[in-house]
Protein backbone atom coordinates (compact mmCIF):
# COMPACT_ATOMS: atom_id res chain seq x y z
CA UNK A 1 0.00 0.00 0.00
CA UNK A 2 1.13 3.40 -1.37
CA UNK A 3 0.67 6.26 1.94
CA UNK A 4 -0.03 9.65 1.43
CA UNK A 5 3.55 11.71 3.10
CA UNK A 6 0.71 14.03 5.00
CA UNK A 7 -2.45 12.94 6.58
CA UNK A 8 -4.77 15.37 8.92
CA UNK A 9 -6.30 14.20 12.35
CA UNK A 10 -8.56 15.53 14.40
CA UNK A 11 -9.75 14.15 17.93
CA UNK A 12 -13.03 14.98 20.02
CA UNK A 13 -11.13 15.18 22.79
CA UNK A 14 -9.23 17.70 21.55
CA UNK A 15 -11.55 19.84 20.21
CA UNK A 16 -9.42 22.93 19.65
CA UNK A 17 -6.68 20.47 18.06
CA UNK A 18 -5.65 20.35 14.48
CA UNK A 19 -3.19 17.72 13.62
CA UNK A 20 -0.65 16.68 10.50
CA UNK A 21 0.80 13.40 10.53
CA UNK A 22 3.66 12.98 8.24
CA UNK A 23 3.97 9.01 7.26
CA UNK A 24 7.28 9.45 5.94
CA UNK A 25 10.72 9.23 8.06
CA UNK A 26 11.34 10.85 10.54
CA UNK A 27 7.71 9.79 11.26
CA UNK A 28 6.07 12.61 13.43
CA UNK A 29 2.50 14.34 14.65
CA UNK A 30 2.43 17.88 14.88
CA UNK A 31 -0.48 20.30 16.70
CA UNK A 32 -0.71 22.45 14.75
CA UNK A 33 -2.55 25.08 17.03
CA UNK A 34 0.53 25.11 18.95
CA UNK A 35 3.93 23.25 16.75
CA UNK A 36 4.11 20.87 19.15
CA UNK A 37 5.84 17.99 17.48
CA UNK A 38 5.52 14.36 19.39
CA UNK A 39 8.38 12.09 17.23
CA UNK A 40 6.65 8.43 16.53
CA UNK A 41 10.00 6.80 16.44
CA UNK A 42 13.11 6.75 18.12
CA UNK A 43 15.99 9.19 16.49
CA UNK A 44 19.13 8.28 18.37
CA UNK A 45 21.82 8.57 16.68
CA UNK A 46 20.70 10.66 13.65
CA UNK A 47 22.86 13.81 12.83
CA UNK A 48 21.25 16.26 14.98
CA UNK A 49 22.05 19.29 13.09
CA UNK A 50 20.68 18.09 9.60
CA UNK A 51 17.13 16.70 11.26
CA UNK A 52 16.93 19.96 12.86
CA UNK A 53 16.71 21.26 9.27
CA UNK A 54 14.35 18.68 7.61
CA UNK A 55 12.20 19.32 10.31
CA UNK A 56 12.05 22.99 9.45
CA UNK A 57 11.81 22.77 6.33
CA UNK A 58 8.67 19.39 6.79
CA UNK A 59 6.92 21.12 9.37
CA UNK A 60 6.61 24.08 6.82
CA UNK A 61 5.37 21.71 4.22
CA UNK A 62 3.01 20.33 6.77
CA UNK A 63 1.66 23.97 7.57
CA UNK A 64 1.17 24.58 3.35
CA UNK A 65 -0.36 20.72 3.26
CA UNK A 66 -2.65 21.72 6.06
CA UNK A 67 -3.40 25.10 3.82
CA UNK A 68 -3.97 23.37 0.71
CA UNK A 69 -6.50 20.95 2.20
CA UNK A 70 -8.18 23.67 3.84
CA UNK A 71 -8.22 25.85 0.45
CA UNK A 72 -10.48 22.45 -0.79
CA UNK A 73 -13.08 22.25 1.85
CA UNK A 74 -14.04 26.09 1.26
CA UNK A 75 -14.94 25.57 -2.47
């Protein structure tokens, strides 16, 4: 099975919650009413320095992702 590299979540419990789950390593959920980013796999030993930038640079694709899906809900 093929996965989508962005999927949104949403949780009654969390009413005020809007999250992006990105299916592709380094697997990760963020909340995106706050950027809190909750790793779903352990990243020990990865180059710190160059995951700091992927994750800048995913987390702003999940943010235009997030945007995009949005944009198709309003037409």
């Amino acid at each position: 099975m093929q996965l989508p590299k962005f999927v949104l979540a949403d949780n009654s419990d969390f009413p005020e919650d809007i999250f992006v789950i990105h299916l592709d390593f380094p697997r990760f959920i963020i909340n995106l009413k706050d950027d809190e980013v909750e790793f779903l796999e352990d990243l020990e030993g990865e180059d710190e320095t160059e995951l700091e930038s992927e994750m800048e640079h995913l987390i702003t694709l999940a943010g235009e992702f997030y945007d995009k899906e949005m944009e198709g809900y309003d037409e």
